[in-house]
Protein backbone atom coordinates (compact mmCIF):
# COMPACT_ATOMS: atom_id res chain seq x y z
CA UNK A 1 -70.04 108.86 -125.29
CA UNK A 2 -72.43 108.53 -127.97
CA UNK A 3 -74.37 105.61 -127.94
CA UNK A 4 -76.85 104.57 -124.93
CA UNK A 5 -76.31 100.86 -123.47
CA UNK A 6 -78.87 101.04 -120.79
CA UNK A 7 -82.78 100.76 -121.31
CA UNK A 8 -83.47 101.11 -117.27
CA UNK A 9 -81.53 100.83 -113.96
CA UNK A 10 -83.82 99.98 -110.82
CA UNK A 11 -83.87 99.40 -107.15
CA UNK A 12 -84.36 95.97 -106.50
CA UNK A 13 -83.89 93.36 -103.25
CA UNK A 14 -80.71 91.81 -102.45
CA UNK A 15 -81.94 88.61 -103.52
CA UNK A 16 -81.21 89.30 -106.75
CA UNK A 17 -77.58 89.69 -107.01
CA UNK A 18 -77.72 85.55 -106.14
CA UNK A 19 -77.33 85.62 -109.78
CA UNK A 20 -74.20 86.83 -110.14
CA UNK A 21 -71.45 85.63 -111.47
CA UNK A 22 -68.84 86.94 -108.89
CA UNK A 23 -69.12 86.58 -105.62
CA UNK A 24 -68.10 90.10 -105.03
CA UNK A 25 -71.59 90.52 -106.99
CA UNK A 26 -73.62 87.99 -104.41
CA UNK A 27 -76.33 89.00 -101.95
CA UNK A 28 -74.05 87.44 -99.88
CA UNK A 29 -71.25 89.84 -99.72
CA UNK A 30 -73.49 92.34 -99.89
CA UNK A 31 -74.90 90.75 -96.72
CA UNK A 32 -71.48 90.35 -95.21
CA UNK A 33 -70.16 93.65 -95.77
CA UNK A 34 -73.09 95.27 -94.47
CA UNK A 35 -72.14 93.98 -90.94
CA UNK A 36 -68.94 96.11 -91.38
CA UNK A 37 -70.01 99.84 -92.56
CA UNK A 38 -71.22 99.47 -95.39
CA UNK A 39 -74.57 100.07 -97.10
CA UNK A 40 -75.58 97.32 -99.57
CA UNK A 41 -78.14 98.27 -102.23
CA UNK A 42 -79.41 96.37 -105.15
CA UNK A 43 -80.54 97.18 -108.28
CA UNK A 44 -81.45 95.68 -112.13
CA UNK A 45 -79.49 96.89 -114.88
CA UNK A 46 -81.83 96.52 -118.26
CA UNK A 47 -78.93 96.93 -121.41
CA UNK A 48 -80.22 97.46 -124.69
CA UNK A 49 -78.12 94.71 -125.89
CA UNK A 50 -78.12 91.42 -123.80
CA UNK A 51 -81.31 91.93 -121.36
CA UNK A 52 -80.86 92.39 -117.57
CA UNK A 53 -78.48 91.82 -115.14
CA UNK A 54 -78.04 92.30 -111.48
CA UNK A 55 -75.78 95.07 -109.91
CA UNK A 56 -74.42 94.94 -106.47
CA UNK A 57 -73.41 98.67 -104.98
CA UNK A 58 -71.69 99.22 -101.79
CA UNK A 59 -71.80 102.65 -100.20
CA UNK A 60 -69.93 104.07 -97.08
CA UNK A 61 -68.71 107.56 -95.83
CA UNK A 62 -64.75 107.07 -96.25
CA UNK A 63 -64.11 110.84 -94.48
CA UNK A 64 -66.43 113.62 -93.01
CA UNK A 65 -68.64 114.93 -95.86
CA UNK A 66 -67.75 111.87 -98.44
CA UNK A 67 -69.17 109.10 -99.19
CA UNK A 68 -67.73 106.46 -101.76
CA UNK A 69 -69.95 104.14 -104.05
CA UNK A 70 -68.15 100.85 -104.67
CA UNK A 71 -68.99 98.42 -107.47
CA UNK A 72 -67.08 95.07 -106.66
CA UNK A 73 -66.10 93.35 -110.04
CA UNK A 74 -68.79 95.14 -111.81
CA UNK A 75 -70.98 95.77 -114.35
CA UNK A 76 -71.20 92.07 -115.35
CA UNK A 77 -72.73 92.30 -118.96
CA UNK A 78 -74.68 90.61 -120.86
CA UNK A 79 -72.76 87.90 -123.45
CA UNK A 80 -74.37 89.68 -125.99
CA UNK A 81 -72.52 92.98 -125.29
CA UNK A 82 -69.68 94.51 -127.81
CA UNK A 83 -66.47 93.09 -127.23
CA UNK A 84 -64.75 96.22 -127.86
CA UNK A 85 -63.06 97.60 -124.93
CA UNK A 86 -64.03 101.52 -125.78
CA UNK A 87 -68.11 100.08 -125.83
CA UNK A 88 -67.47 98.90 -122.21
CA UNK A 89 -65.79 101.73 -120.87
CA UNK A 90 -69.09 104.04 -122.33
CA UNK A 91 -70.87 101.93 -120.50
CA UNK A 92 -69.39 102.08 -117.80
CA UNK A 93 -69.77 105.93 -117.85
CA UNK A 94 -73.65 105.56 -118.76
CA UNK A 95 -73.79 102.88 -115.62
CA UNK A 96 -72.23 105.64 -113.35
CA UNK A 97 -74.69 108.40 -114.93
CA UNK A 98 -77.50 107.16 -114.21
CA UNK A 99 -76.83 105.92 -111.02
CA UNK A 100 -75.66 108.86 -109.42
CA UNK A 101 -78.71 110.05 -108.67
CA UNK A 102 -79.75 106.75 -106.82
CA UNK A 103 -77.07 107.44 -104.54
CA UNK A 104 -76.39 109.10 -101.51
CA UNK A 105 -76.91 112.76 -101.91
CA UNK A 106 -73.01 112.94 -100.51
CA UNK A 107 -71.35 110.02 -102.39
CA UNK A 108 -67.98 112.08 -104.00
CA UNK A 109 -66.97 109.45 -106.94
CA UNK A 110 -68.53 105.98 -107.88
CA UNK A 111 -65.37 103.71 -107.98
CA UNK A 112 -65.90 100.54 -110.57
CA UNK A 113 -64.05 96.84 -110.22
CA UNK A 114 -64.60 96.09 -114.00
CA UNK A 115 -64.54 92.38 -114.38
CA UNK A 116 -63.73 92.22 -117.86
CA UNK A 117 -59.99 90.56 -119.20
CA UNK A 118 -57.55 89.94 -120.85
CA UNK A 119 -55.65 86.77 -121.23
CA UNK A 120 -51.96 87.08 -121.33
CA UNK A 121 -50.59 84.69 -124.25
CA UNK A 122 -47.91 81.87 -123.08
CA UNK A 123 -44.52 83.22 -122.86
CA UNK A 124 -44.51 86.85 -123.76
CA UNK A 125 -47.73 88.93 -122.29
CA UNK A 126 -48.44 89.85 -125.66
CA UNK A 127 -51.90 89.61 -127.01
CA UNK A 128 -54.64 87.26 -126.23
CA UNK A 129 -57.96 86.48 -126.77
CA UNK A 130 -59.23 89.79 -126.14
CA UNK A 131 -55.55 91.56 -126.47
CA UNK A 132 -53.37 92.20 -123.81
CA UNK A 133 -50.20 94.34 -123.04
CA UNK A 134 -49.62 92.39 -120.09
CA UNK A 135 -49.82 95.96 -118.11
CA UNK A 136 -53.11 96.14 -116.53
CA UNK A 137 -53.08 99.95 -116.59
CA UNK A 138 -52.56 100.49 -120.31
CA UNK A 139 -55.79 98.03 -120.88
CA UNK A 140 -58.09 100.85 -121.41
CA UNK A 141 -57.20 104.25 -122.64
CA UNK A 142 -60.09 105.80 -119.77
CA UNK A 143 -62.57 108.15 -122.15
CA UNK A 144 -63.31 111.07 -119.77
CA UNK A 145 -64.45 111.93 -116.89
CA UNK A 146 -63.42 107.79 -115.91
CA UNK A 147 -59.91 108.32 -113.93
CA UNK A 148 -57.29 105.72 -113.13
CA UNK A 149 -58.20 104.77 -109.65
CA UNK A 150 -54.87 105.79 -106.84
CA UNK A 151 -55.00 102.09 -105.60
CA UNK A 152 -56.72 99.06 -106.75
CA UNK A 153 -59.00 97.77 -104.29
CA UNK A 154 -59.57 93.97 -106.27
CA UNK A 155 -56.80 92.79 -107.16
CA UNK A 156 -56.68 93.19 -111.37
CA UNK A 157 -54.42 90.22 -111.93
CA UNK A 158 -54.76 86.49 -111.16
CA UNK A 159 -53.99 83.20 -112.29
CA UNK A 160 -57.17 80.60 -113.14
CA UNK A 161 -56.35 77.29 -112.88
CA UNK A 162 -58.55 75.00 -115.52
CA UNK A 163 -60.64 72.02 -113.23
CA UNK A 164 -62.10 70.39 -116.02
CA UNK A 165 -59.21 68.03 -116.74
CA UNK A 166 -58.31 64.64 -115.24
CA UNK A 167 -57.04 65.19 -111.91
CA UNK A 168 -53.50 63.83 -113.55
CA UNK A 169 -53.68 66.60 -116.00
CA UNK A 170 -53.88 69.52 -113.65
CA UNK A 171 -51.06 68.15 -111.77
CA UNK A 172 -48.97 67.32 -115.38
CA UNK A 173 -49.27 70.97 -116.25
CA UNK A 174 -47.94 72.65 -112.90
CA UNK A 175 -44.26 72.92 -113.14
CA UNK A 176 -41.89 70.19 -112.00
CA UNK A 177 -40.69 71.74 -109.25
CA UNK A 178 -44.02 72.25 -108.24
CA UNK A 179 -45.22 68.86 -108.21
CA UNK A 180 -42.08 68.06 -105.96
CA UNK A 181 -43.01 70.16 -103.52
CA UNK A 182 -46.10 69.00 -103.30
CA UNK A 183 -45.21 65.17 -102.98
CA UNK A 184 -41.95 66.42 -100.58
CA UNK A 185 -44.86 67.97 -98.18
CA UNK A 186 -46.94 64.48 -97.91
CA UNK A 187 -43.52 62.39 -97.57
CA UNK A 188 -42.55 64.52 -94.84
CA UNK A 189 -45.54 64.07 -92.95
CA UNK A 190 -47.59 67.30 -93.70
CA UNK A 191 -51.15 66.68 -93.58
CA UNK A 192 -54.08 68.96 -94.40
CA UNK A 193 -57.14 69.57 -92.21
CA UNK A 194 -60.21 70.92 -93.48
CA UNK A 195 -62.81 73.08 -91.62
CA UNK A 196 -66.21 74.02 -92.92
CA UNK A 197 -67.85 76.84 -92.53
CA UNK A 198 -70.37 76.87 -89.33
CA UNK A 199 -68.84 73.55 -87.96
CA UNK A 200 -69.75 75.23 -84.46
CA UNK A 201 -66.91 75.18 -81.65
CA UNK A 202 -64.86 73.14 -84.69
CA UNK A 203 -64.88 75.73 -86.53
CA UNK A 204 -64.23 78.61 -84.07
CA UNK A 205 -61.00 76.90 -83.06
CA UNK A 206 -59.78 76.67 -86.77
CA UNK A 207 -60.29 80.34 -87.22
CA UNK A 208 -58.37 81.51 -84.24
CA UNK A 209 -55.11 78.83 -85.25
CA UNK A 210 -55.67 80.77 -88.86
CA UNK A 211 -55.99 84.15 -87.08
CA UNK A 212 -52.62 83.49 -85.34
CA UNK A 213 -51.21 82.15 -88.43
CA UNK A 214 -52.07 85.32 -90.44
CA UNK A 215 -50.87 88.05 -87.92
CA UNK A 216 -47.37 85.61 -88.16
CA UNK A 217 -47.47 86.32 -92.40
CA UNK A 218 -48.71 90.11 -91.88
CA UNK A 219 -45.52 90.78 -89.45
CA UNK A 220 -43.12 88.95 -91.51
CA UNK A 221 -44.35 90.54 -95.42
CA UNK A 222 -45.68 93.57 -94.03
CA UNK A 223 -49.24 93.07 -95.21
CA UNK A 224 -52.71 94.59 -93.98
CA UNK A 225 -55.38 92.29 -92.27
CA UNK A 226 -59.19 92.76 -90.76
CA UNK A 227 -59.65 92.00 -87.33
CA UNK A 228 -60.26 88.28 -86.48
CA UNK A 229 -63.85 89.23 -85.99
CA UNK A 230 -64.14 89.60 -89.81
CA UNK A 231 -63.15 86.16 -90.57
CA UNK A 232 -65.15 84.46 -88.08
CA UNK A 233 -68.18 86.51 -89.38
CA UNK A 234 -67.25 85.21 -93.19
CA UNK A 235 -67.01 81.71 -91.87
CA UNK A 236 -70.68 82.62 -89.97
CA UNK A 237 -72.24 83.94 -93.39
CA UNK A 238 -75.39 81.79 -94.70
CA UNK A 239 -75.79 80.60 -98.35
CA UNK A 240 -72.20 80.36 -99.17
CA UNK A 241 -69.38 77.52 -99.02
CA UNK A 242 -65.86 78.41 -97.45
CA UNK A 243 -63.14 76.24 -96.57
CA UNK A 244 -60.39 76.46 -94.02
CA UNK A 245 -57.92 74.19 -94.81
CA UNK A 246 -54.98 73.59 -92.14
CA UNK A 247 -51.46 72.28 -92.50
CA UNK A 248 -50.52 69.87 -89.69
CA UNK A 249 -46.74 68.49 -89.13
CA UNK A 250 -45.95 66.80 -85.60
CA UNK A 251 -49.09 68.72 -83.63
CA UNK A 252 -47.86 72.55 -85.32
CA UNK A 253 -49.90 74.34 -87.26
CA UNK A 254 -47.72 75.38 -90.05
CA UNK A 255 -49.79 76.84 -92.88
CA UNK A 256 -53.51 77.64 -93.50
CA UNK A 257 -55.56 78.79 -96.79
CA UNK A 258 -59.36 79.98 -96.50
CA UNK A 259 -61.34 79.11 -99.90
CA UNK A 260 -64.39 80.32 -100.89
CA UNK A 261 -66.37 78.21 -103.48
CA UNK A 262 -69.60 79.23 -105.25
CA UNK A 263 -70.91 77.82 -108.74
CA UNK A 264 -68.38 77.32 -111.78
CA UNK A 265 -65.32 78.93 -109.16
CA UNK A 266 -63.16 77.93 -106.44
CA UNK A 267 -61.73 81.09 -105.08
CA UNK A 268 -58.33 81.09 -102.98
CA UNK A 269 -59.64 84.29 -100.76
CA UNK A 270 -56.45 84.02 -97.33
CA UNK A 271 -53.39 82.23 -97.15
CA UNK A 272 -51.02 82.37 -93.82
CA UNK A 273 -47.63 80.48 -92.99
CA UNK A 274 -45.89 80.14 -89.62
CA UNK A 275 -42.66 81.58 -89.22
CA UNK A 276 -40.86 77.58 -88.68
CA UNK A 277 -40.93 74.69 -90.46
CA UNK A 278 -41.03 76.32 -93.96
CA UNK A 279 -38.64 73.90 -95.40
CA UNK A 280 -42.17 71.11 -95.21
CA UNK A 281 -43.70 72.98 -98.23
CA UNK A 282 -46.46 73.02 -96.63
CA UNK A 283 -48.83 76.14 -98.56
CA UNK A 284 -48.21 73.47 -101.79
CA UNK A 285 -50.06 70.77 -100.60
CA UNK A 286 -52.63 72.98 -99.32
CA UNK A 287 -52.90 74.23 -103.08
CA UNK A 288 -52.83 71.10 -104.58
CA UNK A 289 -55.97 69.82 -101.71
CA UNK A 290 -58.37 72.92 -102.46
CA UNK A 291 -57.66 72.83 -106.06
CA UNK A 292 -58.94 69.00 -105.82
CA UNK A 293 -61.67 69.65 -103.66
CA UNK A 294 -62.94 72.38 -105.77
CA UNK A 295 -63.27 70.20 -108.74
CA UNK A 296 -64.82 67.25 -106.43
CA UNK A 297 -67.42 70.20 -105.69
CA UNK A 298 -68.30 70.80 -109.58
CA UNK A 299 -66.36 73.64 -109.81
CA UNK A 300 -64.46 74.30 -113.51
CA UNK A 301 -62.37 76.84 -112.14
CA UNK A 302 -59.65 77.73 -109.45
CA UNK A 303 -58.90 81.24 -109.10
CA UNK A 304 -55.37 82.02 -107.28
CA UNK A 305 -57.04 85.59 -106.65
CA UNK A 306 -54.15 88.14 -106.85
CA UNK A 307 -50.50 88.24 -108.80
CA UNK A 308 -48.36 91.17 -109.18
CA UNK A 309 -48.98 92.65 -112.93
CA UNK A 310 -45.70 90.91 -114.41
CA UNK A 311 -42.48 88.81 -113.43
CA UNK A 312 -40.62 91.57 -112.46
CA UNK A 313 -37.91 90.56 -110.06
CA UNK A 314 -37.87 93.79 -108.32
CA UNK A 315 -41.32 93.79 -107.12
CA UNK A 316 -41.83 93.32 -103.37
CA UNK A 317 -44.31 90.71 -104.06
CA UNK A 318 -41.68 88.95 -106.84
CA UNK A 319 -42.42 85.59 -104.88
CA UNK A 320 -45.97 85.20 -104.90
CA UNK A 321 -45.54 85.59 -108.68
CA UNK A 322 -43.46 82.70 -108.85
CA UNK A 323 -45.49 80.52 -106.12
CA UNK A 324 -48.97 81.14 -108.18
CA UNK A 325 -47.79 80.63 -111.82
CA UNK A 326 -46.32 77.71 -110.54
CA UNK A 327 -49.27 75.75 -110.51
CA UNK A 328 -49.88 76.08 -114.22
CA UNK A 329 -53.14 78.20 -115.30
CA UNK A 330 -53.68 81.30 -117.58
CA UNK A 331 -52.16 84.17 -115.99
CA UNK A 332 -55.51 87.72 -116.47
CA UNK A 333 -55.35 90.58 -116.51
CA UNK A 334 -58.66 93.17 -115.68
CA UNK A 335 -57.99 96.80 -116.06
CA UNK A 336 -57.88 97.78 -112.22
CA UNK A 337 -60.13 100.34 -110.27
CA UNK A 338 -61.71 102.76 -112.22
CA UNK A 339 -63.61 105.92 -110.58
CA UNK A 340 -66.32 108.60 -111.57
CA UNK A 341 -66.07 111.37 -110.13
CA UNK A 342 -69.42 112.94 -108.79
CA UNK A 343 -67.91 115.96 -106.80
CA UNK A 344 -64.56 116.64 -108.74
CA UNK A 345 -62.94 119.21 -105.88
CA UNK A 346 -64.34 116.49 -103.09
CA UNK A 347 -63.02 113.69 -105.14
CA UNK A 348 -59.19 115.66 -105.77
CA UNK A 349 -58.77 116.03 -102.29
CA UNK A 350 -59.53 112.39 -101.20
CA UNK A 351 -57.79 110.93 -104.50
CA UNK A 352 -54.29 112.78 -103.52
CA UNK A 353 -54.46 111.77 -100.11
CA UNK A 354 -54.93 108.29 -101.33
CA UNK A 355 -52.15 108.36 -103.47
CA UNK A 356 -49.91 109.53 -100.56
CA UNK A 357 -51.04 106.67 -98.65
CA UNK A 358 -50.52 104.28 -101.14
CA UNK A 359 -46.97 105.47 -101.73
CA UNK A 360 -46.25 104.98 -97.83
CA UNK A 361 -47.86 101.38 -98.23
CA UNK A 362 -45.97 100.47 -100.83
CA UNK A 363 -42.67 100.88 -99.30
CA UNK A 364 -43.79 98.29 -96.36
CA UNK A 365 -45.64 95.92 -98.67
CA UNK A 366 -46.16 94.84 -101.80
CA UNK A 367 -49.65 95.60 -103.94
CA UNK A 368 -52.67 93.51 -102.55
CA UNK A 369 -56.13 93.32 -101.31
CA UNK A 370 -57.98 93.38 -98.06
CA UNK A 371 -61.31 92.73 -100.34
């Protein structure tokens, strides 16, 4: 590394990070995750080139003795910055150097989300506007000490769906199929229910038909989920906007999606599916609702939140590939979890035993996210 990016990094309230772009970067999550072991702290990030910006970092002790430093989609620069990918991966190095000492005298590596991307061009994966190999791990050749993270904990590839259209447009560009299914769902009777966040006993009861409908999904793909207390405390959180939307056919509860909208983007966070009735086609039309809800709320984007990193049949999440692209969009791809190590031999120890769980994961589920 030899240029400096950073005039100052300081401690600053959580109010701040309300200026984020993600909401990974919020005061909220910071809020929310605090209620589940983690240690929010704040701080303003003054670059040389571009001014300041807010930084969200989360901090817990992962195993006796270590304690892990999370930055959740993170550093957000400045527009001003460099646009070359080696620039943001020094300064992502600087970020973590002088940060370290701001941390818990026992944090063992500083593991970064970076949000930056790469659009994968129509067709092929080859480059885009910022050049992609349509491989999120060969993004960034890592300058040292960075390391290649054992398991992502964002997901690094996703599918944005464009809002600002005509409503007719959005549906024009999903593919045929697509739109079938979602028209097959309405003839058939499907309807969608929405729940708002903090809609009291309303609200509680949604949750719990979700909560059933998710442990349903988890047993059938093999996935990891939080407790239900974590959703209902998500659905509790102040300041934000979230969405349960419920798929209704004949009094079952067939499907449910839980979307999380905050400025410019509609996030798809949860989805769940019962185990009958799959032939109604039901998770389309809850798509196609949010998607038209987010706009309604003055939202430009819809993000799908989480693809595997290609179309590559063999991959045990193949069909959520398919079911996402489907809808039309511009398929991303970020560079994945990136850590600094603070305490190399602490940080060995807990990045092979990471790696061994994420090898035993991976044969009963495909990659994902428990954000």
């Amino acid at each position: 590394m030899n240029k400096f990016f950073i005039q100052s990094i300081k401690a600053a309230e959580l109010a701040v990070c309300e200026n984020a772009n993600s909401f990974l970067q919020s005061a909220m999550w910071g809020r929310f995750k605090s209620r589940f072991g983690w240690i929010a702290q704040a701080y303003v990030v003054d670059w040389i080139e571009g001014g300041a910006k807010p930084l969200l970092v989360l901090s817990r002790r992962i195993a006796p003795g270590i304690v892990m430093a999370y930055i959740p989609w993170g550093p957000e620069l400045p527009a001003e910055f460099p646009a070359d990918p080696a620039a943001k991966a020094n300064a992502a190095i600087e970020l973590a150097c002088v940060l370290r000492p701001l941390l818990p005298g026992k944090t063992a590596f500083i593991r970064l989300d970076p949000p930056w991307f790469t659009v994968e061009s129509e067709g092929d994966g080859s480059e885009g506007d910022e050049g992609s190999s349509g491989d999120d791990s060969a993004l960034f050749e890592l300058p040292k000490p960075l390391k290649r993270a054992a398991a992502d904990i964002q997901p690094p590839d996703t599918v944005l769906i464009d809002l600002t259209p005509p409503t007719e447009k959005i549906l024009a560009a999903m593919k045929p199929k697509w739109r079938y299914n979602i028209g097959l769902a309405e003839k058939r009777g499907v309807t969608v229910q929405t729940t708002v966040g903090g809609d009291g006993a309303a609200c509680e009861q949604g949750i719990d038909v979700f909560y059933r409908l998710l442990s349903e999904t988890a047993g059938r793909d093999g996935i990891a989920i939080h407790h239900l207390g974590y959703y209902k405390t998500l659905f509790a959180e102040q300041g934000i906007e979230i969405r349960l939307y419920t798929a209704l056919h004949e009094g079952d509860a067939i499907a449910a999606n839980v979307v999380l909208f905050r400025g410019r983007q509609a996030t798809y966070l949860y989805g769940a599916s019962a185990n009958i009735k799959r032939n109604l086609m039901a998770p389309y039309a809850l798509q196609w609702r949010a998607m038209q809800d987010a706009k309604a709320y003055g939202c430009a984007e819809y993000d799908l939140f989480g693809i595997p990193p290609n179309d590559n049949p063999d991959h045990p999440m193949a069909g959520l590939y398919r079911f996402k692209t489907g809808f039309g969009g511009t398929i991303i791809h970020r560079p994945g979890s990136w850590d600094y190590p603070c305490k190399p031999l602490l940080y060995a120890v807990f990045s092979a035993a990471e790696k061994l769980r994420k090898k035993i994961r991976d044969r009963k589920k495909g990659r994902g996210s428990r954000r």
